[in-house]
Protein backbone atom coordinates (compact mmCIF):
# COMPACT_ATOMS: atom_id res chain seq x y z
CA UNK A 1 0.00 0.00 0.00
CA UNK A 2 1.12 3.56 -0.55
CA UNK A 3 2.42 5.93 2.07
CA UNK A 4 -0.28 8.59 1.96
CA UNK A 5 1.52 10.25 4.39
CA UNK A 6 4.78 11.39 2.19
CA UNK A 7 6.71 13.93 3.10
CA UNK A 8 8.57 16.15 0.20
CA UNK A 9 11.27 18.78 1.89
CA UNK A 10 12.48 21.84 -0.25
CA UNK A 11 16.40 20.10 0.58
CA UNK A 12 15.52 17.02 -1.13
CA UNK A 13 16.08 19.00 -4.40
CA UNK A 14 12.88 17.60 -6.63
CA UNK A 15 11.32 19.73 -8.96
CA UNK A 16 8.15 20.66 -8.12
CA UNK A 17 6.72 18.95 -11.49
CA UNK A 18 7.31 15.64 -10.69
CA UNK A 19 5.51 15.40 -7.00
CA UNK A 20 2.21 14.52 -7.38
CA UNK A 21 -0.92 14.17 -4.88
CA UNK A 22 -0.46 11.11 -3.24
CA UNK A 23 -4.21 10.29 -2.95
CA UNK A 24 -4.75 11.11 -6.57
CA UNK A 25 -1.74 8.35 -7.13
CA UNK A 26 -3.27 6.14 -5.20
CA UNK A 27 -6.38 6.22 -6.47
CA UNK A 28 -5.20 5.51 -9.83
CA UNK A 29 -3.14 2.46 -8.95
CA UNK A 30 -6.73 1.49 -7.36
CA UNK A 31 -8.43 1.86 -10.27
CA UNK A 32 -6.24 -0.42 -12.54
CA UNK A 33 -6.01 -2.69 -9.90
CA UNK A 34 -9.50 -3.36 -9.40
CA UNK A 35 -11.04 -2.52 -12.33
CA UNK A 36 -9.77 -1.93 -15.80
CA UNK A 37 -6.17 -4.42 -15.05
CA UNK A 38 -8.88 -7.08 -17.11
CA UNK A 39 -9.88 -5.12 -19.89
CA UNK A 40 -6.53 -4.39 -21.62
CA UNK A 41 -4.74 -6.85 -23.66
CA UNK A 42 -1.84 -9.23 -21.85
CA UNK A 43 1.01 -7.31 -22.56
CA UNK A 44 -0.22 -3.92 -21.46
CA UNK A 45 -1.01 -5.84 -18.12
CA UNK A 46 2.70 -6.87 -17.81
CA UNK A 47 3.83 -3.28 -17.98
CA UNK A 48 1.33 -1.82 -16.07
CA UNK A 49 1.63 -3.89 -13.22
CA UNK A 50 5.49 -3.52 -13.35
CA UNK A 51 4.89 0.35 -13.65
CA UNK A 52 3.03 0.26 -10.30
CA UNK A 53 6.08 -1.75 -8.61
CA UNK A 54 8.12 0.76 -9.36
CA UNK A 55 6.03 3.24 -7.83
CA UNK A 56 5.34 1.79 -4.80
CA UNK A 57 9.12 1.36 -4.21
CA UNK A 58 9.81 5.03 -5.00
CA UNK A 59 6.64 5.51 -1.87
CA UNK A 60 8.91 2.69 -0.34
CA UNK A 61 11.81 4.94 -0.12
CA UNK A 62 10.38 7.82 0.35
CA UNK A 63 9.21 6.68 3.47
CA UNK A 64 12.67 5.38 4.57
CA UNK A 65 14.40 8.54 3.81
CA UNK A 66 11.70 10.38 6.01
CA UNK A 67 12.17 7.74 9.15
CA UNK A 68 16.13 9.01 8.65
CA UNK A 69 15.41 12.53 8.52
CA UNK A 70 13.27 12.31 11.58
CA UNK A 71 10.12 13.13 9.48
């Protein structure tokens, strides 16, 4: 499951572009998961699913970098 509760500091040097709503994220990992993951043909399954790994890893260490900074 996704950290919802992700914490972004100015020193962690991300441009501002690429941080997104976290509940909006999560929503649409929901969505595929439970609902159109079926519809679409085999291989966009394959890297969908892989695509969502990857982004609950990122949440993954996001969250560990926060336990470090005392966050």
């Amino acid at each position: 499951m996704l950290n919802l509760n992700t914490k972004i500091m100015m020193k962690d040097k991300l441009d501002k572009a690429i941080i997104v709503n976290s509940i909006e994220t999560f929503n649409a990992i929901e969505y595929f998961e439970n609902f159109r993951m079926e519809e679409l043909k085999q291989d966009d399954q394959f890297y969908i699913k892989h695509m969502i790994k990857y982004i609950k890893y990122l949440e993954f260490k996001i969250s560990i970098k926060n336990k470090a900074l005392g966050l």
